[in-house]
Protein backbone atom coordinates (compact mmCIF):
# COMPACT_ATOMS: atom_id res chain seq x y z
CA UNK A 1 109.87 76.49 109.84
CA UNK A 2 107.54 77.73 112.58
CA UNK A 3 109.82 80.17 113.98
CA UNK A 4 110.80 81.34 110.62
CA UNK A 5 106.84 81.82 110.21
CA UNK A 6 106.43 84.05 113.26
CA UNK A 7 109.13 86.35 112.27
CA UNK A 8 107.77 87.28 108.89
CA UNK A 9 104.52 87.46 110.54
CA UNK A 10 105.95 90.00 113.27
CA UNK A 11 107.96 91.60 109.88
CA UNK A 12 105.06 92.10 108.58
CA UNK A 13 103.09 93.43 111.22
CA UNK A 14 105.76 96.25 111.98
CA UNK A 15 105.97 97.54 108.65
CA UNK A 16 102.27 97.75 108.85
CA UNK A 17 102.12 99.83 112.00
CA UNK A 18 104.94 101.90 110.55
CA UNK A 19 102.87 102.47 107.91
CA UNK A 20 99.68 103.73 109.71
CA UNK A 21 102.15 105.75 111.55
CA UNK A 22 103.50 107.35 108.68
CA UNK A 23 99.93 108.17 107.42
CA UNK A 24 99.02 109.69 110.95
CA UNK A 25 101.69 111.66 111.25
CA UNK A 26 101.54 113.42 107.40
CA UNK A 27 97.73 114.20 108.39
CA UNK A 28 98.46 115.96 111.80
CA UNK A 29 102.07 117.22 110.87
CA UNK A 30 101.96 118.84 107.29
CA UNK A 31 104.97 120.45 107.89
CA UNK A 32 106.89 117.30 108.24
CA UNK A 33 108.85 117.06 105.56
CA UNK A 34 109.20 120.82 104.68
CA UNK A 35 111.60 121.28 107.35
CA UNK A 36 114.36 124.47 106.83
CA UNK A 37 117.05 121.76 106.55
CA UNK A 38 115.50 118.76 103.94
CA UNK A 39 117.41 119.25 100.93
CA UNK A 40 115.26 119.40 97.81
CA UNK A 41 117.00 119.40 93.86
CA UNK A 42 114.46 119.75 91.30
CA UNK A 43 115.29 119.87 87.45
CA UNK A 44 112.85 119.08 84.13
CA UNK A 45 113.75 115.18 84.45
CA UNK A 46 115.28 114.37 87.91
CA UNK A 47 113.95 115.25 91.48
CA UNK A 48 116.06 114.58 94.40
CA UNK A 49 114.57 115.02 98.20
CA UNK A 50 116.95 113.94 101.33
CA UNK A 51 114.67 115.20 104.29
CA UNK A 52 118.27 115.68 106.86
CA UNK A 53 115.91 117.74 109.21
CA UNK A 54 112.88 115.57 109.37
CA UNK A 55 115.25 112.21 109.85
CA UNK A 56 116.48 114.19 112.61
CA UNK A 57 113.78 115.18 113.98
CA UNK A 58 112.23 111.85 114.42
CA UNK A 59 115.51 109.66 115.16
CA UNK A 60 115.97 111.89 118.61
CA UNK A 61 112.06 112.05 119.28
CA UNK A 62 112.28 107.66 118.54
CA UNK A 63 115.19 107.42 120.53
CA UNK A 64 113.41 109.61 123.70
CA UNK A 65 110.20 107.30 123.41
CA UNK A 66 112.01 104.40 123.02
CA UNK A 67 114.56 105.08 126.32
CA UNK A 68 110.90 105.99 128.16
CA UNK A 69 109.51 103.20 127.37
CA UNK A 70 112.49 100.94 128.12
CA UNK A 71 113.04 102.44 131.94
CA UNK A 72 109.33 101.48 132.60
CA UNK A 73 109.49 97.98 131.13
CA UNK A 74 113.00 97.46 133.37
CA UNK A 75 111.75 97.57 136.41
């Protein structure tokens, strides 16, 4: 039960810090998420918003951190 403990614990705390991240980065980067290519559908009672560009955006810029910060922890 411990172990199950510390995961939802570490869960939790990673959501969190995705959260505060999220925050940040709509203060310091309006633009984000008024890219050219987000898709935005707007009628009287439905609103549809898939951000494509933004996604994007931040998969590759994750997936450079991420590969930086792996190739320092390897050695």
């Amino acid at each position: 039960m411990t172990d199950l403990a510390r995961i939802l614990i570490i869960i939790g705390l990673v959501i969190t810090f995705a959260g505060v991240l999220l925050l940040i980065a709509i203060r310091y980067f309006p633009w984000l998420g008024n890219l050219p290519g987000d898709i935005r559908f707007e009628t009287e009672n439905f609103n549809v918003y898939l951000p494509l560009a933004t996604m994007l955006l931040v998969s590759i810029l994750a997936s450079i951190i991420l590969n930086i910060v792996i190739r320092i922890f390897r050695r």
